[in-house]
PDB file of N, CA and C in Angstrom:
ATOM      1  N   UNK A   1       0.834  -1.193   0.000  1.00  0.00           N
ATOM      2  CA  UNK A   1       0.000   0.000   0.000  1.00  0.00           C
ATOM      3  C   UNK A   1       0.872   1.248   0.000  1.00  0.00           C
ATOM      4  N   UNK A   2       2.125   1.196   0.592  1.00  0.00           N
ATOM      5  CA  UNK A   2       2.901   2.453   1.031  1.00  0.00           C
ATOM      6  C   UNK A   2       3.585   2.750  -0.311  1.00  0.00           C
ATOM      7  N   UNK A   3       3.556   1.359  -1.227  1.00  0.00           N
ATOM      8  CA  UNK A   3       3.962   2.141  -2.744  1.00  0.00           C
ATOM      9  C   UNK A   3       3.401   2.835  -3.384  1.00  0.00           C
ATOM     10  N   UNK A   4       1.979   2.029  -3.429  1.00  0.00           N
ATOM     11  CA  UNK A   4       0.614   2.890  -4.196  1.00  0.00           C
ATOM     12  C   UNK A   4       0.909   4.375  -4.094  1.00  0.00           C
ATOM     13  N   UNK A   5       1.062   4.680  -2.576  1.00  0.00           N
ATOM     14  CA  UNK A   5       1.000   6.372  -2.166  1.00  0.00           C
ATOM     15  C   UNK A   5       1.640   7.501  -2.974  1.00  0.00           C
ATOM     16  N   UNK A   6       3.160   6.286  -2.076  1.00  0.00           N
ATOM     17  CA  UNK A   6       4.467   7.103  -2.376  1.00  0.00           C
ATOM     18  C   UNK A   6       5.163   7.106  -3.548  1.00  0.00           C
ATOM     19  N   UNK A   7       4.766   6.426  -4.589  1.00  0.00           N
ATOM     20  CA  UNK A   7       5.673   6.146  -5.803  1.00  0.00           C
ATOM     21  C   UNK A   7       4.780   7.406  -6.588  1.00  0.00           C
ATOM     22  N   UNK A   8       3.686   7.697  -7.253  1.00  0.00           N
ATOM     23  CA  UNK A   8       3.346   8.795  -7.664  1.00  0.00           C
ATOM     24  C   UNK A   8       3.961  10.035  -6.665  1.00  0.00           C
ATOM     25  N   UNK A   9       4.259  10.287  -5.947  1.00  0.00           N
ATOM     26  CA  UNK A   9       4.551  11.461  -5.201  1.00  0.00           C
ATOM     27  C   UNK A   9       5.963  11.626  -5.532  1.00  0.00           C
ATOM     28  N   UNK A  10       6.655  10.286  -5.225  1.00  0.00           N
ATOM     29  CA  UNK A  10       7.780  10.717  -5.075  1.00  0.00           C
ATOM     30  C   UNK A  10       8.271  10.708  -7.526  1.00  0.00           C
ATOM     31  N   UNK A  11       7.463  10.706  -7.532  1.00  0.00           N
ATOM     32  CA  UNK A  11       7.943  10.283  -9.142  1.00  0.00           C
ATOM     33  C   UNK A  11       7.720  11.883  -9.576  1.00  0.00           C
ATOM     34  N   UNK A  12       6.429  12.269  -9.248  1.00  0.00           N
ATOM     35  CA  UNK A  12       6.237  14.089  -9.100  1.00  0.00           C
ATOM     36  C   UNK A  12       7.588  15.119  -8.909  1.00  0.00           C
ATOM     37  N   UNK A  13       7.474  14.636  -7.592  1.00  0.00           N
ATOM     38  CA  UNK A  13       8.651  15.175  -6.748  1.00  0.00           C
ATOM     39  C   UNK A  13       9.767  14.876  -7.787  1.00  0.00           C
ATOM     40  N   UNK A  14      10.482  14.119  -8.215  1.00  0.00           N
ATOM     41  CA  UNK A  14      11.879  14.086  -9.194  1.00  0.00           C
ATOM     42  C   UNK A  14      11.368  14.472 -10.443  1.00  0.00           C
ATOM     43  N   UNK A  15       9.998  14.049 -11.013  1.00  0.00           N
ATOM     44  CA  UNK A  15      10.237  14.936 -12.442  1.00  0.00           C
ATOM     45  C   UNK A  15      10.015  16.695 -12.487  1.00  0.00           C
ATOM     46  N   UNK A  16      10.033  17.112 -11.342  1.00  0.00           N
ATOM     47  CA  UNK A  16       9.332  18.125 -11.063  1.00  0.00           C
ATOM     48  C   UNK A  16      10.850  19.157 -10.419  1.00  0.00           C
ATOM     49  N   UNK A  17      11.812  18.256  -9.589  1.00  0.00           N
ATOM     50  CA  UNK A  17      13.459  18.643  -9.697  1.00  0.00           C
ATOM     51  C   UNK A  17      13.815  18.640 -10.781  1.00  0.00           C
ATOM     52  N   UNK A  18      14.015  17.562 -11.675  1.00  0.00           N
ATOM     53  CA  UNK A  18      14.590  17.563 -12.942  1.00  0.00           C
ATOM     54  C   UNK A  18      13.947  18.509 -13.737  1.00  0.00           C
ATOM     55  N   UNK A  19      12.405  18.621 -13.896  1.00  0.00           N
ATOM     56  CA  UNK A  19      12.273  20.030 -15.015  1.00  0.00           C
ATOM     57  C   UNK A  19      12.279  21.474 -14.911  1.00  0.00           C
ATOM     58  N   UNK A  20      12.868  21.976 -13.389  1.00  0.00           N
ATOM     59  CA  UNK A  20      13.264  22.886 -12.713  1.00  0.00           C
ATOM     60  C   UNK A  20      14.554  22.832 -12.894  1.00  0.00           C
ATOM     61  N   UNK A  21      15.422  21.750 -12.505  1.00  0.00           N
ATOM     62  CA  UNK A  21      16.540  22.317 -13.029  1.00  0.00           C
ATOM     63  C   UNK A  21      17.119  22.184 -14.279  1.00  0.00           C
ATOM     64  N   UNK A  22      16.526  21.489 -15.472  1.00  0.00           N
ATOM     65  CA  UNK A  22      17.104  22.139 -17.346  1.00  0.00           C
ATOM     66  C   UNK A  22      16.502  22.981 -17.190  1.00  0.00           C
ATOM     67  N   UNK A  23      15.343  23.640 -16.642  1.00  0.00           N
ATOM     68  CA  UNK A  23      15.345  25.081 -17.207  1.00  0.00           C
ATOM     69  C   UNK A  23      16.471  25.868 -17.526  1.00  0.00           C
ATOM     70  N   UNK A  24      17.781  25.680 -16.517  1.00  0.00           N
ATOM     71  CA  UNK A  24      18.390  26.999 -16.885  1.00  0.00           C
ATOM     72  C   UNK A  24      19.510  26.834 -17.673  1.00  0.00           C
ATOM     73  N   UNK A  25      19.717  25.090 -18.114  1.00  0.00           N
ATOM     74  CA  UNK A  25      21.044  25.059 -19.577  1.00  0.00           C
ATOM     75  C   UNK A  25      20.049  25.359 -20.624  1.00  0.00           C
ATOM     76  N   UNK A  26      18.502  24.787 -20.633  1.00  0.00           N
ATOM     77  CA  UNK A  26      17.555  24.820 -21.893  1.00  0.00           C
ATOM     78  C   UNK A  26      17.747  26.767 -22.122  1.00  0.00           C
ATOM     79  N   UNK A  27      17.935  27.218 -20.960  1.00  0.00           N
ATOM     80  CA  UNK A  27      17.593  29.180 -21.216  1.00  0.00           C
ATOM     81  C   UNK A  27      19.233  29.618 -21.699  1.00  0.00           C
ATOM     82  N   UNK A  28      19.788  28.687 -21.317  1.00  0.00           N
ATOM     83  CA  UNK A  28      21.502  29.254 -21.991  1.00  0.00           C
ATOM     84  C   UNK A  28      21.366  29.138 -22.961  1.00  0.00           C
ATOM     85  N   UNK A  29      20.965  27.726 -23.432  1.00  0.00           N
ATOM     86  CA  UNK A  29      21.428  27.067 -25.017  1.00  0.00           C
ATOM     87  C   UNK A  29      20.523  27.927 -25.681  1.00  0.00           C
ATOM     88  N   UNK A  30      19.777  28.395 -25.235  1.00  0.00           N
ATOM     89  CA  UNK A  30      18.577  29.146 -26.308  1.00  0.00           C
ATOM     90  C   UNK A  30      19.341  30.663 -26.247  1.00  0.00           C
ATOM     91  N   UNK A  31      19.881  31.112 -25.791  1.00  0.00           N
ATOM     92  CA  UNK A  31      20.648  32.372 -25.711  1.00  0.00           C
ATOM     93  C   UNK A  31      21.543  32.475 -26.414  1.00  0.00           C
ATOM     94  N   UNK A  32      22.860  31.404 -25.876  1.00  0.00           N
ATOM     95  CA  UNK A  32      23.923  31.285 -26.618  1.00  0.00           C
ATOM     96  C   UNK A  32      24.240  30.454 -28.327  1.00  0.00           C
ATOM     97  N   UNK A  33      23.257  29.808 -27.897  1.00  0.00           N
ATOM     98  CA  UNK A  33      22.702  29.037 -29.264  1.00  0.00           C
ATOM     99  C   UNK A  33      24.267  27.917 -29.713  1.00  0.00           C
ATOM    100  N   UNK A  34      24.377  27.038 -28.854  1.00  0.00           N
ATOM    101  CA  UNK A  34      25.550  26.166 -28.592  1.00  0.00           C
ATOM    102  C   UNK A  34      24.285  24.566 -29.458  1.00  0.00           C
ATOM    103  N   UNK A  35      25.480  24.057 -30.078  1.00  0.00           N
ATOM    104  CA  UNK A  35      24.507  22.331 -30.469  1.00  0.00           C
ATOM    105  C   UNK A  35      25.106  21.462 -29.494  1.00  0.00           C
ATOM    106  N   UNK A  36      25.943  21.351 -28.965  1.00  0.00           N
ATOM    107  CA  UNK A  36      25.753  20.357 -27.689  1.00  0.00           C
ATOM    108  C   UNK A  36      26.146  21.233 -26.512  1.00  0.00           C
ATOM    109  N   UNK A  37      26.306  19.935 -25.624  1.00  0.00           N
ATOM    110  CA  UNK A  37      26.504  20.267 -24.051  1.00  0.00           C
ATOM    111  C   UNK A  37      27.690  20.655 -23.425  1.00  0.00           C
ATOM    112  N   UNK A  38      28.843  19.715 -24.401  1.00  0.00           N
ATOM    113  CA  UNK A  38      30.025  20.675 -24.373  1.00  0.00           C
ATOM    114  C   UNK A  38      30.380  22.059 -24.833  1.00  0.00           C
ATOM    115  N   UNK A  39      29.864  22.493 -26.021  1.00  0.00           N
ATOM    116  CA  UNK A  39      29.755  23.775 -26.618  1.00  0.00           C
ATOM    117  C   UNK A  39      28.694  24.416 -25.722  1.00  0.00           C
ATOM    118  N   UNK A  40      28.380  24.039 -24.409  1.00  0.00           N
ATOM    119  CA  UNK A  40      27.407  25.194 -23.842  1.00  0.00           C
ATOM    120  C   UNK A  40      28.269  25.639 -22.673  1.00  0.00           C
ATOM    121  N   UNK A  41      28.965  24.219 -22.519  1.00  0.00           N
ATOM    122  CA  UNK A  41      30.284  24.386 -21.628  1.00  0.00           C
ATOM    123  C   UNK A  41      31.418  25.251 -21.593  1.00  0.00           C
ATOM    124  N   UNK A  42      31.572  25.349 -22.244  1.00  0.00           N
ATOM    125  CA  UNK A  42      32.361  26.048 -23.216  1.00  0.00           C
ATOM    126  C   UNK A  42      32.665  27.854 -23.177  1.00  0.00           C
ATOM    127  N   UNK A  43      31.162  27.655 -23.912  1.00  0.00           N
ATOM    128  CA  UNK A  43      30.624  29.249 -24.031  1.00  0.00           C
ATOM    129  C   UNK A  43      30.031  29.780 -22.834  1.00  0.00           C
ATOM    130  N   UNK A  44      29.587  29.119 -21.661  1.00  0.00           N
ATOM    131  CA  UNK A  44      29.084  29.484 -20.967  1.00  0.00           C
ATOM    132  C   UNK A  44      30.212  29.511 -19.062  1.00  0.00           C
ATOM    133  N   UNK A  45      31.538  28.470 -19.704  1.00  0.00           N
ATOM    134  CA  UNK A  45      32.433  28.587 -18.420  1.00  0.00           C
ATOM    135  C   UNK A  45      34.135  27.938 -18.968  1.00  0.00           C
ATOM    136  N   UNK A  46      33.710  27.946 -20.023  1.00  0.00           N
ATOM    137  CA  UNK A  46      35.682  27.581 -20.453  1.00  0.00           C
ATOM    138  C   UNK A  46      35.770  26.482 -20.813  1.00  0.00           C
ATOM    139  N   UNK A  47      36.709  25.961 -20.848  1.00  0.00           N
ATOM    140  CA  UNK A  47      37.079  24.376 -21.227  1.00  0.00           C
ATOM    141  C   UNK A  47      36.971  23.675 -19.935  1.00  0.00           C
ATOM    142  N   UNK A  48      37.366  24.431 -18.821  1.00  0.00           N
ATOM    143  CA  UNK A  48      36.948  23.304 -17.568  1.00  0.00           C
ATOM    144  C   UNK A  48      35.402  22.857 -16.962  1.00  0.00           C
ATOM    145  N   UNK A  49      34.631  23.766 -17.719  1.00  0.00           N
ATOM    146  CA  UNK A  49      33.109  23.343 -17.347  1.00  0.00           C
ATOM    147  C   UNK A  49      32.755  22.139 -18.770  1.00  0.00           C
ATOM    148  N   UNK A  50      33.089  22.841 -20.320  1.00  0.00           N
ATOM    149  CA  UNK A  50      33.538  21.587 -21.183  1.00  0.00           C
ATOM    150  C   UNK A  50      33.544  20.511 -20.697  1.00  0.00           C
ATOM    151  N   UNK A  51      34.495  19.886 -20.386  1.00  0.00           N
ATOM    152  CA  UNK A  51      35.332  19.071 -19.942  1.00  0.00           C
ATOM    153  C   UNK A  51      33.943  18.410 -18.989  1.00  0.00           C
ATOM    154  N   UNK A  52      33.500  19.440 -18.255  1.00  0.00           N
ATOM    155  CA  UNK A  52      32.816  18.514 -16.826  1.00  0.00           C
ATOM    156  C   UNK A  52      31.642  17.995 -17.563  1.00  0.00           C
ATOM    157  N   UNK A  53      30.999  19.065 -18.549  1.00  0.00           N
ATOM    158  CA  UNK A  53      29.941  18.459 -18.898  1.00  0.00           C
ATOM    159  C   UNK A  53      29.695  17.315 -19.592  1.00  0.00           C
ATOM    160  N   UNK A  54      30.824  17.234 -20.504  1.00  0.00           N
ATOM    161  CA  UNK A  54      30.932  16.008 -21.500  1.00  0.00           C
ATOM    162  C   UNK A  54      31.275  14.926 -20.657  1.00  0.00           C
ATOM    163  N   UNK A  55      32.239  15.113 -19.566  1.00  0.00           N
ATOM    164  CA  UNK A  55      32.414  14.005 -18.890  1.00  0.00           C
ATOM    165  C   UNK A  55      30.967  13.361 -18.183  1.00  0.00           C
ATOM    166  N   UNK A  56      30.590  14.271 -17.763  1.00  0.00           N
ATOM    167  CA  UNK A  56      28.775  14.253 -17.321  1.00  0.00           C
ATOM    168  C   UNK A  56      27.972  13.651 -18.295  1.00  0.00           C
ATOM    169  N   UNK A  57      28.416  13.670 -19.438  1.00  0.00           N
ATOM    170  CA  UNK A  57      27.387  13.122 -20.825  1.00  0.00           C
ATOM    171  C   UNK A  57      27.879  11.538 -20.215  1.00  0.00           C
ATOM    172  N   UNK A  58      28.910  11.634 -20.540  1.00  0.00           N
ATOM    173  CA  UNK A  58      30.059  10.207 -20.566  1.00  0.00           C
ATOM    174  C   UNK A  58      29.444   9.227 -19.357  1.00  0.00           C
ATOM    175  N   UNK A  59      29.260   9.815 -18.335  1.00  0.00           N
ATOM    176  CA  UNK A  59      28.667   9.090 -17.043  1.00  0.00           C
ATOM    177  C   UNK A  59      27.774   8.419 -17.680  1.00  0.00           C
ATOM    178  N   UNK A  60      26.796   9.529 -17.786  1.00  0.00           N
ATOM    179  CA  UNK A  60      25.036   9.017 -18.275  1.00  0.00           C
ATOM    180  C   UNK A  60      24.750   7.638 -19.086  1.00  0.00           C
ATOM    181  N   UNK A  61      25.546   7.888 -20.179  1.00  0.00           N
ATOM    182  CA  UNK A  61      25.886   6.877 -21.322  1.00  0.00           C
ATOM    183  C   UNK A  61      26.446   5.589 -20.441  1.00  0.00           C
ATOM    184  N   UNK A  62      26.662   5.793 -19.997  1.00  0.00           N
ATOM    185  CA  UNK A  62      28.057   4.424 -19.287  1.00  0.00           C
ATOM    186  C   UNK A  62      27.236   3.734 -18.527  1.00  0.00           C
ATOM    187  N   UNK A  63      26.487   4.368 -17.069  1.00  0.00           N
ATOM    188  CA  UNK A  63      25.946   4.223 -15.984  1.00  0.00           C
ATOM    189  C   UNK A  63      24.711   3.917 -15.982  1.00  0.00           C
ATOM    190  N   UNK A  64      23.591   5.001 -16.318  1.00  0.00           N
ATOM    191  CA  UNK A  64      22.572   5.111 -16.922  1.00  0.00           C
ATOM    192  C   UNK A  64      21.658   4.274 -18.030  1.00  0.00           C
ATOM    193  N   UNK A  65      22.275   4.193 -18.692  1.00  0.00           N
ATOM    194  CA  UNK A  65      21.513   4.187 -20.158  1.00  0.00           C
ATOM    195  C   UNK A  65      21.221   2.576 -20.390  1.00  0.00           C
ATOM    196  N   UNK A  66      22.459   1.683 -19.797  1.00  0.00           N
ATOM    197  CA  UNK A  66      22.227   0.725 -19.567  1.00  0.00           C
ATOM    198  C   UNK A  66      21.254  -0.346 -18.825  1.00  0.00           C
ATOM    199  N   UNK A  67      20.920   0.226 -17.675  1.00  0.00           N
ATOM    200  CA  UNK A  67      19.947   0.620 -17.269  1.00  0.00           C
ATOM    201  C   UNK A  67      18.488   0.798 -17.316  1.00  0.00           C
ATOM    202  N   UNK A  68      18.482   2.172 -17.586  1.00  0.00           N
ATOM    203  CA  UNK A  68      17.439   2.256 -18.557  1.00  0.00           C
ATOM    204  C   UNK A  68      17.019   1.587 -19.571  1.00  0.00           C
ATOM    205  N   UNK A  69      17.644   1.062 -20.289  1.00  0.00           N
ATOM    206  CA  UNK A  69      17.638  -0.096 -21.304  1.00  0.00           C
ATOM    207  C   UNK A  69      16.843  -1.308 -20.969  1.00  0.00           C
ATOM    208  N   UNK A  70      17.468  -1.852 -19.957  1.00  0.00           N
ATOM    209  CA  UNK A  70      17.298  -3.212 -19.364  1.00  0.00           C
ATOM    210  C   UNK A  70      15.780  -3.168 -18.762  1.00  0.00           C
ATOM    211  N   UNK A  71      15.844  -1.924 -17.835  1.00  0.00           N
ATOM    212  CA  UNK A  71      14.351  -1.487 -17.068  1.00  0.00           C
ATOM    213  C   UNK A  71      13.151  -1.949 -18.241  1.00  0.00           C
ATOM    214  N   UNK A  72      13.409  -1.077 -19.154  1.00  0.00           N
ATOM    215  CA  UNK A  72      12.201  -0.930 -20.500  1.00  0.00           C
ATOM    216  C   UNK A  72      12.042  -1.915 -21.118  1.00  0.00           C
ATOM    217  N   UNK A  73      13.633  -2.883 -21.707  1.00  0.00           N
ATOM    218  CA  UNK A  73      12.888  -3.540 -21.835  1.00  0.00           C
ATOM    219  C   UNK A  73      12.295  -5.079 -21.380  1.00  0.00           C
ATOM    220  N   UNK A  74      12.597  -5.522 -19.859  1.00  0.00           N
ATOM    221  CA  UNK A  74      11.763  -6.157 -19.289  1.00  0.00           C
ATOM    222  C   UNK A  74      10.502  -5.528 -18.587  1.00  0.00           C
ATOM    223  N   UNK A  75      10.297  -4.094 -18.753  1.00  0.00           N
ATOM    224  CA  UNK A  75       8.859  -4.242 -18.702  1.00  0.00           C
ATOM    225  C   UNK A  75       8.002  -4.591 -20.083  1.00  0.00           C
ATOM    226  N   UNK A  76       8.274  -4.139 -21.561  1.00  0.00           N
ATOM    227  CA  UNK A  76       7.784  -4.451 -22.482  1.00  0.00           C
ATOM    228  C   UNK A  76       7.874  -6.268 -22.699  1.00  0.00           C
ATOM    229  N   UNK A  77       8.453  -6.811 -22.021  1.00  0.00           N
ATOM    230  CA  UNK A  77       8.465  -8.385 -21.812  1.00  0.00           C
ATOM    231  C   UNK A  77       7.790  -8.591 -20.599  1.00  0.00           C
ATOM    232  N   UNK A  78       7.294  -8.008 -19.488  1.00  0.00           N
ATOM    233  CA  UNK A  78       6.353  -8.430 -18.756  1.00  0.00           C
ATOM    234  C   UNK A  78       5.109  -8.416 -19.655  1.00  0.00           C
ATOM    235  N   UNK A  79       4.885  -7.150 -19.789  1.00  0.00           N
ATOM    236  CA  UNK A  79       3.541  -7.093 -20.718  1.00  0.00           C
ATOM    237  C   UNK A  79       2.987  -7.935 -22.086  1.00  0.00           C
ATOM    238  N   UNK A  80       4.147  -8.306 -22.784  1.00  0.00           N
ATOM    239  CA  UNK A  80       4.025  -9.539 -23.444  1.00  0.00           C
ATOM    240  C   UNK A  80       3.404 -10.231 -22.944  1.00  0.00           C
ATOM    241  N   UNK A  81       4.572 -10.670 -21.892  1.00  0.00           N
ATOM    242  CA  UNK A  81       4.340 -12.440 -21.131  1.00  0.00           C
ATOM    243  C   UNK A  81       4.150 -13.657 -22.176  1.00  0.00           C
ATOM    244  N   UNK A  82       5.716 -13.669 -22.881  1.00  0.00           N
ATOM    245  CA  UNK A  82       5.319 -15.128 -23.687  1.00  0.00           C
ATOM    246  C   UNK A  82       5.913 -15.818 -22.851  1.00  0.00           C
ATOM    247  N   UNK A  83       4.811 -17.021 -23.728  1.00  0.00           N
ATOM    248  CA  UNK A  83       5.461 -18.139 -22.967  1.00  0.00           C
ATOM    249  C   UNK A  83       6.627 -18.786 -22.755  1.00  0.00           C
ATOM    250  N   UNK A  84       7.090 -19.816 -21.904  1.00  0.00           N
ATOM    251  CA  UNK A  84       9.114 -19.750 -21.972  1.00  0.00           C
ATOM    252  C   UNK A  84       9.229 -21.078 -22.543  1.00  0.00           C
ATOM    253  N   UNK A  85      10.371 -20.673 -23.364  1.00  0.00           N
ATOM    254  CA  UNK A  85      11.114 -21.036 -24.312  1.00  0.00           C
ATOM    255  C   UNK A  85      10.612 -20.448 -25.505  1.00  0.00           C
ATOM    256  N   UNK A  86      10.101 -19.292 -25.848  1.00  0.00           N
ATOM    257  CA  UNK A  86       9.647 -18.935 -27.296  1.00  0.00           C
ATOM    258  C   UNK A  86      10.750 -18.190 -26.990  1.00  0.00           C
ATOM    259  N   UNK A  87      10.499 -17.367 -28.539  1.00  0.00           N
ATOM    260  CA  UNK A  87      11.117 -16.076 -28.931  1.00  0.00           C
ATOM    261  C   UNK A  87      10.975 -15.459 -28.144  1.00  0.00           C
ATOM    262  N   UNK A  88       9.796 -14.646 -28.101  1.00  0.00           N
ATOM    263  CA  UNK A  88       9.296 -13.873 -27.058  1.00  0.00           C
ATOM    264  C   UNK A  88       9.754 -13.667 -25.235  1.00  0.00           C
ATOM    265  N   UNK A  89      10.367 -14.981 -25.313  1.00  0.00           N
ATOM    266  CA  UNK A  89      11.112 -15.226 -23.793  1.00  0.00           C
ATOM    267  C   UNK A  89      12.258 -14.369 -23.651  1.00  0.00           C
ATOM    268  N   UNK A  90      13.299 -14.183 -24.869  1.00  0.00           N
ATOM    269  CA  UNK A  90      14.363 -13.798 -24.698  1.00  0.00           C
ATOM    270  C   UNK A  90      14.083 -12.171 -24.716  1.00  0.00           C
ATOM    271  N   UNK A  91      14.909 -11.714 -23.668  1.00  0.00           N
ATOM    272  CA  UNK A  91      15.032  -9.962 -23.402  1.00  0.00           C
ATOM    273  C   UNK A  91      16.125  -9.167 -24.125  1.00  0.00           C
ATOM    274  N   UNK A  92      16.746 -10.147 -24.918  1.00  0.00           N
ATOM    275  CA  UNK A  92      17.770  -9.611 -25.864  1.00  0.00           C
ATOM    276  C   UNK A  92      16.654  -8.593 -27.566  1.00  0.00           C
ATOM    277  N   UNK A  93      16.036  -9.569 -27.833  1.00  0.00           N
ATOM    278  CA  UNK A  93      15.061  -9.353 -28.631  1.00  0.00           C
ATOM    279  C   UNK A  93      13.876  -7.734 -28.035  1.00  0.00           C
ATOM    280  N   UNK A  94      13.428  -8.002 -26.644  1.00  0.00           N
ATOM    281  CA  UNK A  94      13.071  -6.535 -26.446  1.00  0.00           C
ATOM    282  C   UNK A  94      14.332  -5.152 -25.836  1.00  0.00           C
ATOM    283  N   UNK A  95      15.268  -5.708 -25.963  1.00  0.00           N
ATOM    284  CA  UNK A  95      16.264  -5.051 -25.846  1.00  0.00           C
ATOM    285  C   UNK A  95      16.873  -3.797 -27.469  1.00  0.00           C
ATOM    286  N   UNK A  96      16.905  -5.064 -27.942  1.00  0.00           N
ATOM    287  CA  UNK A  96      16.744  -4.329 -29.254  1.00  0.00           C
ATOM    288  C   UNK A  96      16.043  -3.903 -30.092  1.00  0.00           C
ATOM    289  N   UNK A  97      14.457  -4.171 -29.627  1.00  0.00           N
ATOM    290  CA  UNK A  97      13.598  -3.259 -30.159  1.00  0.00           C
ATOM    291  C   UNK A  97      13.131  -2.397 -29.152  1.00  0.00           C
ATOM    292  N   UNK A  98      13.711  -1.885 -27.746  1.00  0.00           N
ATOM    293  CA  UNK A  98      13.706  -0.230 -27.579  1.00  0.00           C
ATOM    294  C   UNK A  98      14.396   0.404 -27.546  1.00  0.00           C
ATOM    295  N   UNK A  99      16.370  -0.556 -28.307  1.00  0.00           N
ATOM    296  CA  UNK A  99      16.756   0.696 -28.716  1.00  0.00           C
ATOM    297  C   UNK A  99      16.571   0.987 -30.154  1.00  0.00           C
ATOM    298  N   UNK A 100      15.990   0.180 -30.403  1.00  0.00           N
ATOM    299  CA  UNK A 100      15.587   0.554 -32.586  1.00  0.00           C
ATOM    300  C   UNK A 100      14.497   1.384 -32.293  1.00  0.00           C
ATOM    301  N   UNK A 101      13.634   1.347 -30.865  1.00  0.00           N
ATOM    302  CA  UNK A 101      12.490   2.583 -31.491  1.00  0.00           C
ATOM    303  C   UNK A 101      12.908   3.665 -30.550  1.00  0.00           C
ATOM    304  N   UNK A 102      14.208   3.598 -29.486  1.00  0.00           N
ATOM    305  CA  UNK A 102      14.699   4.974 -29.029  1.00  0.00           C
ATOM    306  C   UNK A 102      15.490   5.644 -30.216  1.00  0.00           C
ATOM    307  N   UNK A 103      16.310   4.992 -31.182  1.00  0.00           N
ATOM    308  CA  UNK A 103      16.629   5.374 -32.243  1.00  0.00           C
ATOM    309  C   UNK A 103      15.804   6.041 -33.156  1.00  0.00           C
ATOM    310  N   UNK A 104      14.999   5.044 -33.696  1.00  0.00           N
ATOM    311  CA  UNK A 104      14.091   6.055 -34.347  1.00  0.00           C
ATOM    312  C   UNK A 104      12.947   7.267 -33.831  1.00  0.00           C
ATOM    313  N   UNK A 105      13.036   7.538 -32.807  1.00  0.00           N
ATOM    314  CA  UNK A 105      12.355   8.443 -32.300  1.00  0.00           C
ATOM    315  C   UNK A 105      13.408   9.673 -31.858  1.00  0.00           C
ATOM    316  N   UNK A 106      14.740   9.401 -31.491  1.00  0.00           N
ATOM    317  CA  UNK A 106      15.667  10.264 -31.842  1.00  0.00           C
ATOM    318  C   UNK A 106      15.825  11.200 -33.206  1.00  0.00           C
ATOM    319  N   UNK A 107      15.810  10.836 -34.368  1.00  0.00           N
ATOM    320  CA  UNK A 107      15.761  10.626 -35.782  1.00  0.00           C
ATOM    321  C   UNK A 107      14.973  11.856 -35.789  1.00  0.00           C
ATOM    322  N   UNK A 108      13.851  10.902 -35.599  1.00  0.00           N
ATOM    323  CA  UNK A 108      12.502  11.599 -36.068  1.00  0.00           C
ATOM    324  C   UNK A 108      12.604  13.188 -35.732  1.00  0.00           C
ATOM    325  N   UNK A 109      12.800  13.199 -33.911  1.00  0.00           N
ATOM    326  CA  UNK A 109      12.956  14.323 -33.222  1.00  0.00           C
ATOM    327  C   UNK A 109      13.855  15.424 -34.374  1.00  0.00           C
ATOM    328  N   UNK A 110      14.767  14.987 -34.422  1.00  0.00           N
ATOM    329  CA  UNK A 110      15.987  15.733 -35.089  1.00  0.00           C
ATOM    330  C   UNK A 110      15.220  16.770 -36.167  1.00  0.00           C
TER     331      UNK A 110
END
């Protein structure tokens, strides 16, 4: 029951930090008009903020993303639910179709 509560609240609560704080690289980059995160780095604190941010990209990618990956796609394999030993069993297979449709929805974005 104490998830029911707290997991919407607390999910509020972090998307609600996180879109408070890009506000203010989203208000640089729109100022300075930089195409990545290092070039905001850059223009906005030298090569040593550079440096931090890309290394900061570098984390995400490394740490993160993997992660995230794995999360998505065993939930899109819960929701399946094939049966085991099919195709459908293996998480390699929904693995690579959310990063073929994070890819193409990257794309698209562009």
């Amino acid at each position: 029951v104490l998830g029911y509560v707290t997991g919407p609240l607390v999910l509020l609560a972090v998307s609600s930090i996180t879109l408070f704080a890009v506000r203010f690289p989203l208000e640089a980059a729109a100022e300075l008009g930089p195409r990545t995160l290092g070039e905001l780095g850059a223009l906005a604190g030298g090569p040593r903020l550079r440096a931090a941010l890309e290394g900061l990209q570098v984390l995400n990618m490394v740490l993160w993303m993997p992660f995230a990956l794995s999360t998505a796609a065993a939930s899109v394999q819960y929701v399946v639910d094939a049966p085991e030993g099919s195709a459908g069993d293996c998480n390699v297979l929904f693995c690579l179709g959310v990063m073929a449709a994070a890819l193409l929805l990257s794309q698209a974005v562009r």
